[in-house]
N, C-alpha and C. Protein backbone atom coordinates (compact mmCIF):
# COMPACT_ATOMS: atom_id res chain seq x y z
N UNK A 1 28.12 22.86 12.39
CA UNK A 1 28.67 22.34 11.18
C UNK A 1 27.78 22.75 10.01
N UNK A 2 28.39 22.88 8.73
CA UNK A 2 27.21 23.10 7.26
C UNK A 2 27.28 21.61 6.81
N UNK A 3 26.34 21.59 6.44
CA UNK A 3 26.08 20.76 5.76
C UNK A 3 24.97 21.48 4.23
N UNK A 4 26.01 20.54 2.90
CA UNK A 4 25.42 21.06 1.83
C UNK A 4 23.67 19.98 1.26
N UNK A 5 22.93 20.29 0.75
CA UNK A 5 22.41 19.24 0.15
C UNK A 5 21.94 19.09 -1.66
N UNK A 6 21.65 18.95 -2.19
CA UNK A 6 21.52 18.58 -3.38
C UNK A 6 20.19 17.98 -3.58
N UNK A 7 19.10 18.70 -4.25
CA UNK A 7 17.90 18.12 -4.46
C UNK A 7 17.73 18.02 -6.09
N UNK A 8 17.06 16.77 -6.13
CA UNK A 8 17.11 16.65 -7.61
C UNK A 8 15.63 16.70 -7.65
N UNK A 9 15.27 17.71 -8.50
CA UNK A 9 13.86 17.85 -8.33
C UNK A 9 13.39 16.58 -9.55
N UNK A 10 12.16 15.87 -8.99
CA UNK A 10 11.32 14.80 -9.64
C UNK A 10 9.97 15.28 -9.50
N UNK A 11 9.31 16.06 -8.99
CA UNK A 11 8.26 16.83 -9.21
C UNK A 11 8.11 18.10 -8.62
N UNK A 12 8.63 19.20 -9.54
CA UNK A 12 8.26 20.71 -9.34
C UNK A 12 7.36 21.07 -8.39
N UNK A 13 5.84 20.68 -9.03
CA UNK A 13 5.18 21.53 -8.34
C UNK A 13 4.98 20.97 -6.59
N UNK A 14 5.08 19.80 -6.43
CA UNK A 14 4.95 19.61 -4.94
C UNK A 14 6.05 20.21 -4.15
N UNK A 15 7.63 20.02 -4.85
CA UNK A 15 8.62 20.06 -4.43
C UNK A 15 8.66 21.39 -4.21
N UNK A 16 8.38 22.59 -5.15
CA UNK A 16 8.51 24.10 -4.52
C UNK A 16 7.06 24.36 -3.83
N UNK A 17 6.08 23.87 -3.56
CA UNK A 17 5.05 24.12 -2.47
C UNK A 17 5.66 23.77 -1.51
N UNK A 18 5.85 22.57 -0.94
CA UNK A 18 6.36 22.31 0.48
C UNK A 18 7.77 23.03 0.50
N UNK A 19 8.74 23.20 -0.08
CA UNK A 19 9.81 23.82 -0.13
C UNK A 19 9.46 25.22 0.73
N UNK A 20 8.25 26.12 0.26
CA UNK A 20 8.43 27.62 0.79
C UNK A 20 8.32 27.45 2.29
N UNK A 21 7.61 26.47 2.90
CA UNK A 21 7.11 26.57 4.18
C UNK A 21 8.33 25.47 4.63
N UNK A 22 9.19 24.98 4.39
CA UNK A 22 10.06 24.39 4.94
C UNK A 22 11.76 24.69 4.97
N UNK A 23 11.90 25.87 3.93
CA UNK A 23 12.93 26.73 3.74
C UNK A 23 13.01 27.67 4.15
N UNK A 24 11.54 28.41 4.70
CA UNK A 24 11.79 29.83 5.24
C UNK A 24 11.18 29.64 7.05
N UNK A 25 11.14 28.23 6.99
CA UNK A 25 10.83 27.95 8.64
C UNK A 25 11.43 27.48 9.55
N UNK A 26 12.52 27.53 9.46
CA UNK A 26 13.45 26.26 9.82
C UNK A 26 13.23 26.50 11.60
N UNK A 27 13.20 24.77 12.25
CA UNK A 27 13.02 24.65 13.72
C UNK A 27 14.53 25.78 14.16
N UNK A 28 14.27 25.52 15.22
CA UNK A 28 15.20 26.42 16.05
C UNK A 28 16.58 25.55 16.30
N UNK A 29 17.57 26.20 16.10
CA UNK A 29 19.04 25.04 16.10
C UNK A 29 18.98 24.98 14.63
N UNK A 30 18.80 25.39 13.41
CA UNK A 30 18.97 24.82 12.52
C UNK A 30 19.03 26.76 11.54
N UNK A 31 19.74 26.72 10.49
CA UNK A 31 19.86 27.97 10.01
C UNK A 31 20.23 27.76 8.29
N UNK A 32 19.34 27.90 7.04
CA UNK A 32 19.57 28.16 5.71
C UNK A 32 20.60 29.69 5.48
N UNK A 33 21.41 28.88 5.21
CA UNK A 33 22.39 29.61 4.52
C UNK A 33 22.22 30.36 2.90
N UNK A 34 22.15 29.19 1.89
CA UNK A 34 22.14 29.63 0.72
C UNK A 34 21.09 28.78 0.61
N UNK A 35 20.49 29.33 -1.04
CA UNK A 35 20.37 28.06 -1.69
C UNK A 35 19.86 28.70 -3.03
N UNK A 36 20.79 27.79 -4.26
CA UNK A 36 20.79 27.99 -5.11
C UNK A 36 20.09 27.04 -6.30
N UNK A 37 19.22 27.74 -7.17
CA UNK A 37 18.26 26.91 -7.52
C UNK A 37 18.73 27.06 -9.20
N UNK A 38 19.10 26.00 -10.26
CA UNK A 38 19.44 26.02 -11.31
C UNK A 38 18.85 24.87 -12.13
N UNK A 39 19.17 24.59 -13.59
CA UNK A 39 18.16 23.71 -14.25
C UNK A 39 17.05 23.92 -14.73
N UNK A 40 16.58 25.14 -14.71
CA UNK A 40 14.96 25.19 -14.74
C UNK A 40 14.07 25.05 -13.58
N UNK A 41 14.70 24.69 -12.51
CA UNK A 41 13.79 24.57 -11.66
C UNK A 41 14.23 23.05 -10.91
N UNK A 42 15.10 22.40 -11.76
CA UNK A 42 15.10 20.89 -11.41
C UNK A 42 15.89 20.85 -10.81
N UNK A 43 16.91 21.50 -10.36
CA UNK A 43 17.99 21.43 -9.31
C UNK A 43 18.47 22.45 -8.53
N UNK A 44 18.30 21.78 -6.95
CA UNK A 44 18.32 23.15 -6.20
C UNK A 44 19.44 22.16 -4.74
N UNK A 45 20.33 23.54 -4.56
CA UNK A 45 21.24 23.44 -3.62
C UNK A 45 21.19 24.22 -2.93
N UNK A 46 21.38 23.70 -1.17
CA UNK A 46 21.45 24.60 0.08
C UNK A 46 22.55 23.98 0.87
N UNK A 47 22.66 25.08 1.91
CA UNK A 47 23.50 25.09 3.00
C UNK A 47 22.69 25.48 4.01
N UNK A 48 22.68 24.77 4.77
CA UNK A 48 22.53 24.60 6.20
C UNK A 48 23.57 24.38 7.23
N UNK A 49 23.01 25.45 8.40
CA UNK A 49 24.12 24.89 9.29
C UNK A 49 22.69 24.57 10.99
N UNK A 50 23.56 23.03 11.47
CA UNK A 50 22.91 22.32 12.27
C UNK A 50 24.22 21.38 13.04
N UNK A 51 23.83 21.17 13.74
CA UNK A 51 24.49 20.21 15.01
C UNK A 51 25.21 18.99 14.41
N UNK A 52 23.75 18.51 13.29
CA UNK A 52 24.59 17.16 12.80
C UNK A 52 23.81 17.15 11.48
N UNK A 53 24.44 16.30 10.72
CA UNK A 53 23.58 16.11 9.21
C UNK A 53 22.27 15.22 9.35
N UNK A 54 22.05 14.33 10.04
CA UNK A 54 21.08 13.84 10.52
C UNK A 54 19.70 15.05 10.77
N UNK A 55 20.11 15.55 11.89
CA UNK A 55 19.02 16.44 11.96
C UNK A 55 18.31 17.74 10.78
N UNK A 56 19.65 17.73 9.89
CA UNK A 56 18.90 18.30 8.74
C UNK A 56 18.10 17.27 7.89
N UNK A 57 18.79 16.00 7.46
CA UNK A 57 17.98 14.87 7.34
C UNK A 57 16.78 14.76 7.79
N UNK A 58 16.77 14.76 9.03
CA UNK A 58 15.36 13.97 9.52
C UNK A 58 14.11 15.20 9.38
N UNK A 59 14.58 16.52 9.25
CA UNK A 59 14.27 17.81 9.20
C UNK A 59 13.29 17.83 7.61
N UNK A 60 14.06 17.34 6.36
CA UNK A 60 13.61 17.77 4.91
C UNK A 60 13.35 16.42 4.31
N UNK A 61 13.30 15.02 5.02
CA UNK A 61 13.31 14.10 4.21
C UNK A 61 11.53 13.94 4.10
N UNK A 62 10.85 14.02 5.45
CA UNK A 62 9.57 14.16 5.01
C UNK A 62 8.75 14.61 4.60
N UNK A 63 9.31 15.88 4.33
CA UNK A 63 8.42 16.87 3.80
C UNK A 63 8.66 17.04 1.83
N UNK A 64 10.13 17.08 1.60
CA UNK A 64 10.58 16.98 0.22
C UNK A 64 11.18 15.50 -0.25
N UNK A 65 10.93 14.47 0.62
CA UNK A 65 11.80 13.22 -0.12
C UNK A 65 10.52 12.78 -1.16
N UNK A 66 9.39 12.83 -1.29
CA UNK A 66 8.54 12.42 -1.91
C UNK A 66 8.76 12.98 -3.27
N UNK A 67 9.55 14.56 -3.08
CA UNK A 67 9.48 15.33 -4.55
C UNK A 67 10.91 15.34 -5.27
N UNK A 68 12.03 15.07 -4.25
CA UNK A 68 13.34 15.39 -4.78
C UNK A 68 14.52 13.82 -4.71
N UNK A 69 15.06 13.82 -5.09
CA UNK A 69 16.33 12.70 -4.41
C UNK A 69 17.25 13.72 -3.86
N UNK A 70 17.34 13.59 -2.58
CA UNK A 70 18.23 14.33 -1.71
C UNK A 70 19.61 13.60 -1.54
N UNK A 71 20.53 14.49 -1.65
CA UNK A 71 21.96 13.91 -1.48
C UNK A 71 22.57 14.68 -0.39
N UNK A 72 23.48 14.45 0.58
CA UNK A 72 23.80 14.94 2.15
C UNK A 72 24.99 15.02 1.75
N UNK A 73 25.84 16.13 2.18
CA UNK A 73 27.24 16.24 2.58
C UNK A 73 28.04 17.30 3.63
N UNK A 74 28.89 16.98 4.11
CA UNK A 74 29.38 17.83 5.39
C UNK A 74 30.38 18.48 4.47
N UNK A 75 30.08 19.73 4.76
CA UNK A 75 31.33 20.72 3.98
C UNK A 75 32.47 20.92 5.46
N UNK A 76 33.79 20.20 4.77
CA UNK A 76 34.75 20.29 5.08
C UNK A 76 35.36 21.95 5.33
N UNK A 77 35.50 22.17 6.43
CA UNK A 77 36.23 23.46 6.59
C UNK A 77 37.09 23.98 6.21
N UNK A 78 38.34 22.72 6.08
CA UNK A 78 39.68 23.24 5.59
C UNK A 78 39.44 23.27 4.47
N UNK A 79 38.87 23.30 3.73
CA UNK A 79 38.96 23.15 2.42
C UNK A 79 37.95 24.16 1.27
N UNK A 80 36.74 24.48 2.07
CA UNK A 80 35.67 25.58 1.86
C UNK A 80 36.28 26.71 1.25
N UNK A 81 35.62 27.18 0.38
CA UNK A 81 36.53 28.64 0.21
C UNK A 81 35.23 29.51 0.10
N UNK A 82 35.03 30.80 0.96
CA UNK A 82 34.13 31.65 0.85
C UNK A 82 33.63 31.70 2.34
């Protein structure tokens, strides 16, 4: 399944330090799709695809929940375009 997420960046500089080593590492079962970074820096969106949204959850909340407010959503298939 993808799942999209939505980070609202609340502090830059921690949030893109742990970001490089947690976006370009991903455990095994788990795969970054996109991610698109806009705002200046303050808002950044990815796609992931993983088993369940949880495990992307439990995956980025400790490493970036300290820097971002993360928002979770399952991208609907029928409806996706691209």
């Amino acid at each position: 399944m993808y799942i999209v997420i939505q980070h609202e960046i609340t502090d830059p500089e921690l949030f893109w330090q742990r970001a490089s080593g947690v976006l370009t590492h991903p455990p095994s079962g788990m795969r970054l799709h996109a991610t698109m970074i806009v705002e200046r820096h303050k808002l950044c969106q990815c796609m992931w695809e993983a088993e369940s949204i949880d495990i992307v959850r439990d995956y980025l909340e400790p490493e970036l929940g300290e820097a971002s407010i993360n928002t979770y959503g399952l991208v609907d298939p029928d409806r996706a375009i691209g």
